[in-house]
PDB file of N, CA and C in Angstrom:
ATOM      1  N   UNK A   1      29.034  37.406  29.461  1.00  0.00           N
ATOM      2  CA  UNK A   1      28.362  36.152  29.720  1.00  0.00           C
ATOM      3  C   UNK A   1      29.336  34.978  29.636  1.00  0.00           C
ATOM      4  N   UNK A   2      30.198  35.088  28.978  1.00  0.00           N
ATOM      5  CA  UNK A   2      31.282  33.924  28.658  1.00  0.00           C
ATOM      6  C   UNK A   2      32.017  33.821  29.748  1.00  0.00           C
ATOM      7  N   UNK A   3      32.589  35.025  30.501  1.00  0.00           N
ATOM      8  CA  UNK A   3      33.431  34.906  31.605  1.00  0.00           C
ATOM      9  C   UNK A   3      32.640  34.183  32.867  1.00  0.00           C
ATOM     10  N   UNK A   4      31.353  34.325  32.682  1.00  0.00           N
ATOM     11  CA  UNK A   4      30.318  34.191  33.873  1.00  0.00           C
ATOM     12  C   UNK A   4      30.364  32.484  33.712  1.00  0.00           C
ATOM     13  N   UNK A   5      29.688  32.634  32.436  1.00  0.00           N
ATOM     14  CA  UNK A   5      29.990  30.681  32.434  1.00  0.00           C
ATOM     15  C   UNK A   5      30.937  29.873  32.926  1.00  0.00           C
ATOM     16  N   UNK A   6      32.034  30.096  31.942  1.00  0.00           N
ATOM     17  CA  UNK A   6      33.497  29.853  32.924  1.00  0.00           C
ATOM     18  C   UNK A   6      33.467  29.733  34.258  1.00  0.00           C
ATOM     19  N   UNK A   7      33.206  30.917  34.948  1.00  0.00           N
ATOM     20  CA  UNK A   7      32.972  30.404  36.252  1.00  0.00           C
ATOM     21  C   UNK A   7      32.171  29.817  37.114  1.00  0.00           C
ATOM     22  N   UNK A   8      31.048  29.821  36.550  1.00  0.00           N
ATOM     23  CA  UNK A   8      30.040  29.149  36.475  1.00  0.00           C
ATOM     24  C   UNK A   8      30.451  27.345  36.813  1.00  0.00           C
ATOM     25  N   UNK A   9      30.988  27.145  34.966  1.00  0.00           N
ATOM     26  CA  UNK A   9      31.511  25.626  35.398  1.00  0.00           C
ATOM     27  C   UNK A   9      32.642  25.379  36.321  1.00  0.00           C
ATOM     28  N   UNK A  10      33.470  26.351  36.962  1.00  0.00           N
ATOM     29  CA  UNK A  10      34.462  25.902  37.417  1.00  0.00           C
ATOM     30  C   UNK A  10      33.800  25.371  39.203  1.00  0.00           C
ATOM     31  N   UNK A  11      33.059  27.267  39.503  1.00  0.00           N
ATOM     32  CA  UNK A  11      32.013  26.675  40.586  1.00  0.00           C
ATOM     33  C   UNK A  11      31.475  25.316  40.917  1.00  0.00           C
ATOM     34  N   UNK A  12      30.532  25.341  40.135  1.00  0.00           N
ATOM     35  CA  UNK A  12      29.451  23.710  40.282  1.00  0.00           C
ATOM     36  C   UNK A  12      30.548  22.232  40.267  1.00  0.00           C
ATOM     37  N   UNK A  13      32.351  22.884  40.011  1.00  0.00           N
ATOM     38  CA  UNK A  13      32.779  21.317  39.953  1.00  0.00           C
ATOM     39  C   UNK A  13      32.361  20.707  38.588  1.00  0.00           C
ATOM     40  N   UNK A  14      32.120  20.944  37.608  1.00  0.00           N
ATOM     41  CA  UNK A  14      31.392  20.477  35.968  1.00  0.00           C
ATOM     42  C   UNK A  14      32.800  19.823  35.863  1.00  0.00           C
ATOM     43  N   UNK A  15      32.451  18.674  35.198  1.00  0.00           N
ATOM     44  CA  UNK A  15      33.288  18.221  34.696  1.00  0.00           C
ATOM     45  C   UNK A  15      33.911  18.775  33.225  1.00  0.00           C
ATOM     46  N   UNK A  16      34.412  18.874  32.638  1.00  0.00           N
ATOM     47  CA  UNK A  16      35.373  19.407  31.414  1.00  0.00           C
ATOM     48  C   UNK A  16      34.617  19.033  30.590  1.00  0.00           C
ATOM     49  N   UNK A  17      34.388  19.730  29.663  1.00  0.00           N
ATOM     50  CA  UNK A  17      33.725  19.110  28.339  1.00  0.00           C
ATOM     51  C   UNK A  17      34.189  20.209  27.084  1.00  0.00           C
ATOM     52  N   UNK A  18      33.193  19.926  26.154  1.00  0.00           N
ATOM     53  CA  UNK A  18      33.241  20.849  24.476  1.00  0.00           C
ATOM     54  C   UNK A  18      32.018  21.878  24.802  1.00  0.00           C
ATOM     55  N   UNK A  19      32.828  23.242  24.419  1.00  0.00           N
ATOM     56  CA  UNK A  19      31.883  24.367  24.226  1.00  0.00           C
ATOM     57  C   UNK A  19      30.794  24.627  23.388  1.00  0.00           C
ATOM     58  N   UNK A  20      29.993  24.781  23.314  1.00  0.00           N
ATOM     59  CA  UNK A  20      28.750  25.316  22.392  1.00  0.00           C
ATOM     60  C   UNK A  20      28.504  26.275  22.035  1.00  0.00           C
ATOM     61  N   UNK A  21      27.689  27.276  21.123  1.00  0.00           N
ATOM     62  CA  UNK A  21      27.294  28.704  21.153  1.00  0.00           C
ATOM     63  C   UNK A  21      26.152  28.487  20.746  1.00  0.00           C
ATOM     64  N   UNK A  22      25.258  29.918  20.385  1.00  0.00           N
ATOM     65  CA  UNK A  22      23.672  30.076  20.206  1.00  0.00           C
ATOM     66  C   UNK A  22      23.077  29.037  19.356  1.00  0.00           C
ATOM     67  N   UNK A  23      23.474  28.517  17.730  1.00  0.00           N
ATOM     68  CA  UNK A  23      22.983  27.922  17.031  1.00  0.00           C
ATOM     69  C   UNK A  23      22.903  26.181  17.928  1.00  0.00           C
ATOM     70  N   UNK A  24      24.199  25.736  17.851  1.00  0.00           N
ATOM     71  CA  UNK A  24      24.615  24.691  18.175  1.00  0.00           C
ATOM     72  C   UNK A  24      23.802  24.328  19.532  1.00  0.00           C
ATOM     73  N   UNK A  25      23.399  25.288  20.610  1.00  0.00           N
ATOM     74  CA  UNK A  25      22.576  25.131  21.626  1.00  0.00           C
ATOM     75  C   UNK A  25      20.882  24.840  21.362  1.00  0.00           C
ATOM     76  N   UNK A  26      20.737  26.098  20.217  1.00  0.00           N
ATOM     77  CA  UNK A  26      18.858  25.626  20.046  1.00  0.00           C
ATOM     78  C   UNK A  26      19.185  24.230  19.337  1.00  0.00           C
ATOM     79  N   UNK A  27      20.331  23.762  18.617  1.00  0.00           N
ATOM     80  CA  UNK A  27      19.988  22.051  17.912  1.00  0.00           C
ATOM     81  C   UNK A  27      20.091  20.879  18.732  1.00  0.00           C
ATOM     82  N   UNK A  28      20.916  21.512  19.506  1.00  0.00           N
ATOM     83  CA  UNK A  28      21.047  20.489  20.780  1.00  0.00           C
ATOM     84  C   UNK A  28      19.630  20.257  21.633  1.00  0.00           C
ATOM     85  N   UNK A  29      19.278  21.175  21.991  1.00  0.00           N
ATOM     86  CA  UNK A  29      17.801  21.425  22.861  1.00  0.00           C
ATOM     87  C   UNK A  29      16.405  21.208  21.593  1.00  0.00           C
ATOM     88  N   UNK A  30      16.652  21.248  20.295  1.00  0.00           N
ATOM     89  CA  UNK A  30      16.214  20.669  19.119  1.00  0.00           C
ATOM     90  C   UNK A  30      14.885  21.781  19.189  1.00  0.00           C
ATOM     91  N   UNK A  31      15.411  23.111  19.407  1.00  0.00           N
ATOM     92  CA  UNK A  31      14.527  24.582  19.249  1.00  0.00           C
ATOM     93  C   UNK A  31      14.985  25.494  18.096  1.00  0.00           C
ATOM     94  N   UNK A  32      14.129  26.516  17.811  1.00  0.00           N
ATOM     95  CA  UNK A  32      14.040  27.272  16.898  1.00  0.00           C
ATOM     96  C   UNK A  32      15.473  27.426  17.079  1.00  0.00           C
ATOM     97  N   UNK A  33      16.082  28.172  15.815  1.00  0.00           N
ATOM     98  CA  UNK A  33      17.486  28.830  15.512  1.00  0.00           C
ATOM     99  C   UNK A  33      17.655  29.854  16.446  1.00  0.00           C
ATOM    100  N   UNK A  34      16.449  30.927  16.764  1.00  0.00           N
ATOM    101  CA  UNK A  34      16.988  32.280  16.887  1.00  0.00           C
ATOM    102  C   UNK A  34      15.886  32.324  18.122  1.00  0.00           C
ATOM    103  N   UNK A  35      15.756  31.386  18.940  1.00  0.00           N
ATOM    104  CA  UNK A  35      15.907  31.283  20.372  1.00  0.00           C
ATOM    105  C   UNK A  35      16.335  31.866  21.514  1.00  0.00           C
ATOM    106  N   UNK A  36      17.683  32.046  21.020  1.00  0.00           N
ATOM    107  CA  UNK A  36      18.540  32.680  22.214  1.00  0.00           C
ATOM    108  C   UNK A  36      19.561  33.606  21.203  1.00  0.00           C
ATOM    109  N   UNK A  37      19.299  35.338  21.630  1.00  0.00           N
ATOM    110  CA  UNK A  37      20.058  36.051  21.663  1.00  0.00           C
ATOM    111  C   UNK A  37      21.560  35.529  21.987  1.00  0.00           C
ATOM    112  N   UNK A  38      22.119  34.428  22.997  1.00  0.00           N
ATOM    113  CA  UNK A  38      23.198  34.484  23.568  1.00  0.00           C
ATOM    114  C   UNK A  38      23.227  33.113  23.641  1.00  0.00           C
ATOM    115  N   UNK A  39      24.160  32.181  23.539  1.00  0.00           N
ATOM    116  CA  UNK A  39      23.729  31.141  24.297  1.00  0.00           C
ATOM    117  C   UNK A  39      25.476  30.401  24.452  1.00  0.00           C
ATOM    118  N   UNK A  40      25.667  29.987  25.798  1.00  0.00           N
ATOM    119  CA  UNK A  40      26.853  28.914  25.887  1.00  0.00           C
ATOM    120  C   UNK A  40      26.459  28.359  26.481  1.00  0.00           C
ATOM    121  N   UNK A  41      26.823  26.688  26.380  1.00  0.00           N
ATOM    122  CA  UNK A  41      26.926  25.670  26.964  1.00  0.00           C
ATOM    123  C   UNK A  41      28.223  24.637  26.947  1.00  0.00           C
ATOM    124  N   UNK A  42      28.044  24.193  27.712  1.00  0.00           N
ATOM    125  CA  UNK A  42      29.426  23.374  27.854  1.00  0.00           C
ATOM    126  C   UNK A  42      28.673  21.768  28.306  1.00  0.00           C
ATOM    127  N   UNK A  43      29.136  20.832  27.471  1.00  0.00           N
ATOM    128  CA  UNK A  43      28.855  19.426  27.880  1.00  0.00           C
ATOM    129  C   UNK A  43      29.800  18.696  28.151  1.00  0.00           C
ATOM    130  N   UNK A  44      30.084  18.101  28.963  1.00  0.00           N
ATOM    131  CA  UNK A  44      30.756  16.788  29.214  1.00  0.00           C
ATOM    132  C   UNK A  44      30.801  15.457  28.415  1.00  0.00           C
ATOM    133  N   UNK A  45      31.976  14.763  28.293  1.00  0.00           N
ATOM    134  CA  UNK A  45      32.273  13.806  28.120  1.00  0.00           C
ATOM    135  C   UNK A  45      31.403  12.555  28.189  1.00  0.00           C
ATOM    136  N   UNK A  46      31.322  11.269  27.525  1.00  0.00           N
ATOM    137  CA  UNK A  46      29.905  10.125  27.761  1.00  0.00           C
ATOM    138  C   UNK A  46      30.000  10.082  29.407  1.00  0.00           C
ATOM    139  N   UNK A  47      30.917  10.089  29.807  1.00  0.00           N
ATOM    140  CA  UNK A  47      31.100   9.246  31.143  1.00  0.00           C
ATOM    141  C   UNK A  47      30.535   9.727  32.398  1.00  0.00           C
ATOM    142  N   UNK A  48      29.958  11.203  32.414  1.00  0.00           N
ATOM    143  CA  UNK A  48      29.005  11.980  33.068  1.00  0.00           C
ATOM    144  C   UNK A  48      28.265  12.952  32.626  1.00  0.00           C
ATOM    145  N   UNK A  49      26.918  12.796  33.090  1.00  0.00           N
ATOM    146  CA  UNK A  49      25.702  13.635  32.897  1.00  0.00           C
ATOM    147  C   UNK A  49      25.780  15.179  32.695  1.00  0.00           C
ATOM    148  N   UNK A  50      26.786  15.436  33.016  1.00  0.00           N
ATOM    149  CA  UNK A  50      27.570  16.927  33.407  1.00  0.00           C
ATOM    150  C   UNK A  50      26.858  18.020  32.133  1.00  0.00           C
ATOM    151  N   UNK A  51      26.308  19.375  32.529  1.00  0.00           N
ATOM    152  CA  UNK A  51      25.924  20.020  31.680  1.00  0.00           C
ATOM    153  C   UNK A  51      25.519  21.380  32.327  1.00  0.00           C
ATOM    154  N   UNK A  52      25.841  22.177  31.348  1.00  0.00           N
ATOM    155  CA  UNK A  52      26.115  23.765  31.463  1.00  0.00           C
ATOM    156  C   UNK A  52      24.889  25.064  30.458  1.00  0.00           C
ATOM    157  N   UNK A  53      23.922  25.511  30.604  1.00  0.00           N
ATOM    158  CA  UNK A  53      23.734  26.181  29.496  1.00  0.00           C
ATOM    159  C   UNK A  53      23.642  27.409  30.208  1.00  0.00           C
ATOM    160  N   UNK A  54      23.965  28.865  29.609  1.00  0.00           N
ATOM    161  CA  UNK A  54      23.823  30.354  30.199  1.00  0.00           C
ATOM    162  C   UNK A  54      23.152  30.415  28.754  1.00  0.00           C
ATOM    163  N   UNK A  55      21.494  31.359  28.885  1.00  0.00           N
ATOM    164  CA  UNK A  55      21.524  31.616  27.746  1.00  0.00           C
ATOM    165  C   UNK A  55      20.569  33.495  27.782  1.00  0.00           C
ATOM    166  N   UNK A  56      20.736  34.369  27.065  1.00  0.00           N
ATOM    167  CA  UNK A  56      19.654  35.338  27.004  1.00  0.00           C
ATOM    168  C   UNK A  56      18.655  34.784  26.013  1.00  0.00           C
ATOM    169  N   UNK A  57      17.498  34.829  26.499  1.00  0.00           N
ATOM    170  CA  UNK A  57      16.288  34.765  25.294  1.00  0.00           C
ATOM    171  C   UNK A  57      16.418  36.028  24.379  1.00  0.00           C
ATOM    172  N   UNK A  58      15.902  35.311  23.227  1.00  0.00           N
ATOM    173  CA  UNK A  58      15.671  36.559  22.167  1.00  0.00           C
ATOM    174  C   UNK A  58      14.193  36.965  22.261  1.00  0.00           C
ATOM    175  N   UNK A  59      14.119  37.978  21.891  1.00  0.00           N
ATOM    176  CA  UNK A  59      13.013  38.738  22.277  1.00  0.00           C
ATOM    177  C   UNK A  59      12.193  37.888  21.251  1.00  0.00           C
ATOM    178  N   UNK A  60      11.011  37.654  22.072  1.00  0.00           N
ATOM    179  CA  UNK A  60       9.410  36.996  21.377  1.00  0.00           C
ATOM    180  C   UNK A  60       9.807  35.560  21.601  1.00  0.00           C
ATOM    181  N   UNK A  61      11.025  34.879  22.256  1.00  0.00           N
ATOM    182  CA  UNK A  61      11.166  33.473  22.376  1.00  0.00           C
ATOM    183  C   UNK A  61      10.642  32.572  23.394  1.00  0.00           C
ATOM    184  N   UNK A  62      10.043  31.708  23.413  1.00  0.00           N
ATOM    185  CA  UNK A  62       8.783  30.732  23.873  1.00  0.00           C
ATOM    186  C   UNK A  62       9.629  29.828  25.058  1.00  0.00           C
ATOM    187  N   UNK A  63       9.612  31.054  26.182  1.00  0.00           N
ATOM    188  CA  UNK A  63      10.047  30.582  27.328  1.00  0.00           C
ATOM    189  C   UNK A  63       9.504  29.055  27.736  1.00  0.00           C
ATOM    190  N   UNK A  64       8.605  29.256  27.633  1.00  0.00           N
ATOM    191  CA  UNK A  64       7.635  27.631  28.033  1.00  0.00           C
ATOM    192  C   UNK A  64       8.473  26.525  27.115  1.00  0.00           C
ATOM    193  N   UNK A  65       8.607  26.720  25.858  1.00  0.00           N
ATOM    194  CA  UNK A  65       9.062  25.307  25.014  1.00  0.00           C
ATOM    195  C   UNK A  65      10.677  25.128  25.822  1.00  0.00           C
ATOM    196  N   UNK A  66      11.397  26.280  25.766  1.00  0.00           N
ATOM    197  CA  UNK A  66      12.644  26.499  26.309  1.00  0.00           C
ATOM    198  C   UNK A  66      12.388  25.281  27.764  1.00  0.00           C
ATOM    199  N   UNK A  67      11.983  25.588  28.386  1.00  0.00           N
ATOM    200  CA  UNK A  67      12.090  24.857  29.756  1.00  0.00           C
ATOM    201  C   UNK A  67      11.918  23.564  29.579  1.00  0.00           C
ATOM    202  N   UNK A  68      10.720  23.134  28.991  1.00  0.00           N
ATOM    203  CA  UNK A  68      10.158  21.716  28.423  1.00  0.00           C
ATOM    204  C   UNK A  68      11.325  21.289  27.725  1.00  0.00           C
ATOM    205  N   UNK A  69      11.821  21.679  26.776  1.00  0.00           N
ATOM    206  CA  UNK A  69      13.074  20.987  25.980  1.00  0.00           C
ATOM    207  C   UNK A  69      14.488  20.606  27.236  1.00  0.00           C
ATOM    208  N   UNK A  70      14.452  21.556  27.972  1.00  0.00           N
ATOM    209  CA  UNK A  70      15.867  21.509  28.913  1.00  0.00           C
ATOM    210  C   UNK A  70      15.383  20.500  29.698  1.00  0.00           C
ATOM    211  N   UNK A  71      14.080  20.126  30.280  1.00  0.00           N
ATOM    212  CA  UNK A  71      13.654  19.090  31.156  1.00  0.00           C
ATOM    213  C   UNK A  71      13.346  17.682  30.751  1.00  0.00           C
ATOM    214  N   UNK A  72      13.199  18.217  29.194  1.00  0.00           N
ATOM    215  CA  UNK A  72      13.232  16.456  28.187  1.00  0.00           C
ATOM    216  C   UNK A  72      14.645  16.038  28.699  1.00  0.00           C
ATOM    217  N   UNK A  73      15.780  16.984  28.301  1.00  0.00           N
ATOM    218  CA  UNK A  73      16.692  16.487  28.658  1.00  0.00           C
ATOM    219  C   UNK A  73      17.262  15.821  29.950  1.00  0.00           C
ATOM    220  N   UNK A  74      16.643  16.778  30.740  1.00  0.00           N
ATOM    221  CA  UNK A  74      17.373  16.139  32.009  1.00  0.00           C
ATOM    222  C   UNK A  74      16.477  14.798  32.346  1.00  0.00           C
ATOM    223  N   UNK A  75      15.419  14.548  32.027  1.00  0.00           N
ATOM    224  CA  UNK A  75      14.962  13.372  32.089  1.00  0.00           C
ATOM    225  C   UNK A  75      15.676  12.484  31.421  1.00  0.00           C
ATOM    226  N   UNK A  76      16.282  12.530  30.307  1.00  0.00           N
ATOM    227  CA  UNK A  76      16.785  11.618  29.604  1.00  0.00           C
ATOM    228  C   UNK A  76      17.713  11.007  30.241  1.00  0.00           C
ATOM    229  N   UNK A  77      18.316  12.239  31.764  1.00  0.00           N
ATOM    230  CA  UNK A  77      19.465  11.597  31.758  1.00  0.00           C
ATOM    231  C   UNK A  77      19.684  10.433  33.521  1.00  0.00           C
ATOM    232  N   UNK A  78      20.053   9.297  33.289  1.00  0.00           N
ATOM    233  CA  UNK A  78      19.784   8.418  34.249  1.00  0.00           C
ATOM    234  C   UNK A  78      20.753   8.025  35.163  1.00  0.00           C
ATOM    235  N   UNK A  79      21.440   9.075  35.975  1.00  0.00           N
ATOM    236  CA  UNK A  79      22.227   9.220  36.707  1.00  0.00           C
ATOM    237  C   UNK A  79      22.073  10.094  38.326  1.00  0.00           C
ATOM    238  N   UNK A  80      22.154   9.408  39.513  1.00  0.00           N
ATOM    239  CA  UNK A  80      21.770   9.900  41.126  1.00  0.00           C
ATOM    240  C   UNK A  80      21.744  11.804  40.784  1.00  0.00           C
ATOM    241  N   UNK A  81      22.981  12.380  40.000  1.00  0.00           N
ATOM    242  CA  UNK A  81      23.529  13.711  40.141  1.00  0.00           C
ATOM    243  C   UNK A  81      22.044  14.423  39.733  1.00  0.00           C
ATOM    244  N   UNK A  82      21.685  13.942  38.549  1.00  0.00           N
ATOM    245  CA  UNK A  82      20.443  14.707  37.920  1.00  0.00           C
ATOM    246  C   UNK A  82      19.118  14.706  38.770  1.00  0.00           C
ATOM    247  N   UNK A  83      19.235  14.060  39.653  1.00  0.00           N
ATOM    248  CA  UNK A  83      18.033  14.590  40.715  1.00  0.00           C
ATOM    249  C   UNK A  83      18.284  16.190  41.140  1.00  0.00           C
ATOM    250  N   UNK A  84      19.499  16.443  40.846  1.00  0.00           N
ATOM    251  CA  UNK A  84      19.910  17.910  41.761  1.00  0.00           C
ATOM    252  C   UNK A  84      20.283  19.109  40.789  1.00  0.00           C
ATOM    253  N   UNK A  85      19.581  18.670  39.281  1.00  0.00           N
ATOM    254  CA  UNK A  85      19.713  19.461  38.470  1.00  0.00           C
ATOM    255  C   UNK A  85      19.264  20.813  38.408  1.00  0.00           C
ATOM    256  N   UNK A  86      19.380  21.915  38.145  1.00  0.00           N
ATOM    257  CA  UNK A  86      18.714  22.990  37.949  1.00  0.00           C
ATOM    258  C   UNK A  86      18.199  23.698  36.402  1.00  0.00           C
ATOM    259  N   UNK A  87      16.777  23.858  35.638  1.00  0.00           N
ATOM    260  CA  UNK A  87      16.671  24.695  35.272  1.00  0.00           C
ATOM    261  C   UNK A  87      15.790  25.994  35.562  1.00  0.00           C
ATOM    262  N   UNK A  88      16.481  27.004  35.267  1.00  0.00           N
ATOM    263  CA  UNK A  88      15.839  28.591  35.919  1.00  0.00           C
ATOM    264  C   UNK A  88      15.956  29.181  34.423  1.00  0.00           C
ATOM    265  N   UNK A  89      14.397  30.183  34.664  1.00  0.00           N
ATOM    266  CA  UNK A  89      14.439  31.102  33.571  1.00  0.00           C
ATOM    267  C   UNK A  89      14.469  32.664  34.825  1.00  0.00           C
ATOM    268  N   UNK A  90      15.439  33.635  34.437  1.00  0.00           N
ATOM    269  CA  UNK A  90      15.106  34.632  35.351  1.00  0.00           C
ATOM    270  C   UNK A  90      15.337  35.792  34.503  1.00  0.00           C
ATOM    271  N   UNK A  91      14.123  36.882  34.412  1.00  0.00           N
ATOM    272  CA  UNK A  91      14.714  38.196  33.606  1.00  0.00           C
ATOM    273  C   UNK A  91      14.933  37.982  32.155  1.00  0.00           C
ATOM    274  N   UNK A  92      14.432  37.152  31.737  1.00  0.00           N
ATOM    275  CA  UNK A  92      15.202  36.693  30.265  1.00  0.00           C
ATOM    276  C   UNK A  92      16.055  35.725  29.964  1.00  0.00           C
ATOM    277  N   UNK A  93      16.573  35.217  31.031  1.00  0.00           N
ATOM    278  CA  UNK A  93      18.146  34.484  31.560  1.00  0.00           C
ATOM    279  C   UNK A  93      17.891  32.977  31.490  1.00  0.00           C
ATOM    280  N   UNK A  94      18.357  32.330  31.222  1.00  0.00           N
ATOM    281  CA  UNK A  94      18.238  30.533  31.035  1.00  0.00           C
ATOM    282  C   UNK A  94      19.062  30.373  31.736  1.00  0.00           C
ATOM    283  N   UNK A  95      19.247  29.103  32.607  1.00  0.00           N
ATOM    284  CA  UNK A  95      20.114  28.600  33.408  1.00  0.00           C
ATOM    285  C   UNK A  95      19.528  26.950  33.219  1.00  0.00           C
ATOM    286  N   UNK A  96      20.707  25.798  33.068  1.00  0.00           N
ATOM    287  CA  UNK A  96      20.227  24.475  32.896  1.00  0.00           C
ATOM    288  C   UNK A  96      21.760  24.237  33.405  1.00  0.00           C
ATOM    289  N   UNK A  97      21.923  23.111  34.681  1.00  0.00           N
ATOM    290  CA  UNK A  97      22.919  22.727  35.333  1.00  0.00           C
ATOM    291  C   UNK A  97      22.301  21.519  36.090  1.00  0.00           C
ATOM    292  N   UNK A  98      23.640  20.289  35.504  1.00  0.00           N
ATOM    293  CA  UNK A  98      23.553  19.152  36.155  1.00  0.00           C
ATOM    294  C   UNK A  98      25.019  19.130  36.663  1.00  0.00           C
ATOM    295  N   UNK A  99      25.960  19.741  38.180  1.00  0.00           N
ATOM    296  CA  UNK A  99      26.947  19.247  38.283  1.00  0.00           C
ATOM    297  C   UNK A  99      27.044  18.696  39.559  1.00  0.00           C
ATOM    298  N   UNK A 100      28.205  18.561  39.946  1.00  0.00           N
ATOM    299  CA  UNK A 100      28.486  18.182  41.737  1.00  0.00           C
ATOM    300  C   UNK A 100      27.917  19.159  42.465  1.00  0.00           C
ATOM    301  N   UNK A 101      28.622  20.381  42.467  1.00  0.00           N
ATOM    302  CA  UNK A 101      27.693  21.573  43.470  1.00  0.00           C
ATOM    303  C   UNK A 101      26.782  22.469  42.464  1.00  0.00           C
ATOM    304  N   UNK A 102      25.569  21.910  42.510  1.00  0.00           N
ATOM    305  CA  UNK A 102      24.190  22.680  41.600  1.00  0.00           C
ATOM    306  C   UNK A 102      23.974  23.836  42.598  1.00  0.00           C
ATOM    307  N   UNK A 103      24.244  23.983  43.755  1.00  0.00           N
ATOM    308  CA  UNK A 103      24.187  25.142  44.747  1.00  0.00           C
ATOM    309  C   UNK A 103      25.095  26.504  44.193  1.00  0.00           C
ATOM    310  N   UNK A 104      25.999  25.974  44.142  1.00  0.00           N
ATOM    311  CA  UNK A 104      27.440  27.100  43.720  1.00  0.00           C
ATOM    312  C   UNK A 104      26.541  27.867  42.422  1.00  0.00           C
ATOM    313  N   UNK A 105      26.582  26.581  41.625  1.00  0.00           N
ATOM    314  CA  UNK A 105      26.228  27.198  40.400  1.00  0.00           C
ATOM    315  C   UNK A 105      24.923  27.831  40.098  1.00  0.00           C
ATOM    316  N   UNK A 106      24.047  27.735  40.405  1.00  0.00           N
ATOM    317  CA  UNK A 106      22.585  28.287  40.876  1.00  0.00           C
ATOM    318  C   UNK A 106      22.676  29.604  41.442  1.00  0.00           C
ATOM    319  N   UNK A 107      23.982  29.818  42.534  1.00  0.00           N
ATOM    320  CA  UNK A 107      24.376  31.387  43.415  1.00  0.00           C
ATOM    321  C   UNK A 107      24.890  32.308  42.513  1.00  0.00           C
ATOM    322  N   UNK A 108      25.758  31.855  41.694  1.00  0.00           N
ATOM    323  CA  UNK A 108      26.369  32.592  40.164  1.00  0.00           C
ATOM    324  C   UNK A 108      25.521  33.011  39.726  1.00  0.00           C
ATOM    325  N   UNK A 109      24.684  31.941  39.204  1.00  0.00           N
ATOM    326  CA  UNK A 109      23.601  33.092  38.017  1.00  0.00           C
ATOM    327  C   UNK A 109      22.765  33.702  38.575  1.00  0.00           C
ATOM    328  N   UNK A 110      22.322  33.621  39.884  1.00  0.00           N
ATOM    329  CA  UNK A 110      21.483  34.591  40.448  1.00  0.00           C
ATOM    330  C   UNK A 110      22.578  36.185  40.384  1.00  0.00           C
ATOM    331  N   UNK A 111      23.534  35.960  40.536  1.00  0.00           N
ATOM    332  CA  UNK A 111      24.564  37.253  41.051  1.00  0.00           C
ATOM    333  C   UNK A 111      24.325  37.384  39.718  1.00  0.00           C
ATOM    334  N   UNK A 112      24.872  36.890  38.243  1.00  0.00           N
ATOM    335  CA  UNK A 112      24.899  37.001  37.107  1.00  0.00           C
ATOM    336  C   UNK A 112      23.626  37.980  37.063  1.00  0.00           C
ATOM    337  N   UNK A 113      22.450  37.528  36.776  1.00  0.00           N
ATOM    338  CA  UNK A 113      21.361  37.676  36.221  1.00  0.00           C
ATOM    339  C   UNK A 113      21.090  39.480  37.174  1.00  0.00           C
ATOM    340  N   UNK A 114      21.469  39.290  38.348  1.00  0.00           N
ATOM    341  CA  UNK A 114      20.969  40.748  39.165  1.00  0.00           C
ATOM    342  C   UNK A 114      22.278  41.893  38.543  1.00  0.00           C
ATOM    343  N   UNK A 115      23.150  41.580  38.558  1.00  0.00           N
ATOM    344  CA  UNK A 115      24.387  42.039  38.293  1.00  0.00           C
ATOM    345  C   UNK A 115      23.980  43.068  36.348  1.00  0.00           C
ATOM    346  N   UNK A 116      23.119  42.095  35.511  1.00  0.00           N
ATOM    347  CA  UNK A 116      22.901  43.120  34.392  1.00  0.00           C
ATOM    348  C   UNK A 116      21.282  43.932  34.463  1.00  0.00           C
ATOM    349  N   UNK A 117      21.162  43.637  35.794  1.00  0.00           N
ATOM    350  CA  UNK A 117      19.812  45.304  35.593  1.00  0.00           C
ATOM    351  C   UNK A 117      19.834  46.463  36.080  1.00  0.00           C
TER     352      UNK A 117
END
């Protein structure tokens, strides 16, 4: 999943930011601890909206709050790019992307997500 991200952000054009993992992701998204079996994200710098999450749900985790929390966010955020944001739940799979090409990165995790069944 880590290698996938990586390319993931390099795809969509993401701007550079600080890495995240499972804990640090449900506090960020301000969800249960044990949320996500898996979780990376990568955020950007103040100066763009830029944002990355790959995550596996943990089994019994409240897909519905998951989405609602990722969409608080992208509401929060008040920049043209975030009209073209993506979040997807697929198979278990979280996907939350605000970059330049939300297309690229959207084609990844579909390959991602088919690629582990």
């Amino acid at each position: 999943m880590v290698k996938t991200a990586y390319q993931i952000r390099e795809d969509s054009g993401m701007a550079f930011g600080m890495r995240s993992d499972n804990a640090e992701v449900a506090t960020l998204f301000q969800l249960p601890e044990d949320t996500f079996e898996q979780a990376i994200c990568f955020t950007s710098m103040n100066t763009t909206p830029d944002i990355m999450v790959l995550a596996k749900l943990a089994d019994g985790a409240d897909e519905t709050a998951v989405k609602e929390a990722l969409e608080a966010h992208r509401q929060s955020q008040h920049l043209p790019k975030v009209e073209d944001a993506r979040i997807l739940v697929e198979d278990g799979y979280v996907f939350y992307l605000i970059a330049e090409n939300a297309d690229a990165g959207e084609a990844a995790f579909h390959a991602y997500v088919e690629a582990q069944a």
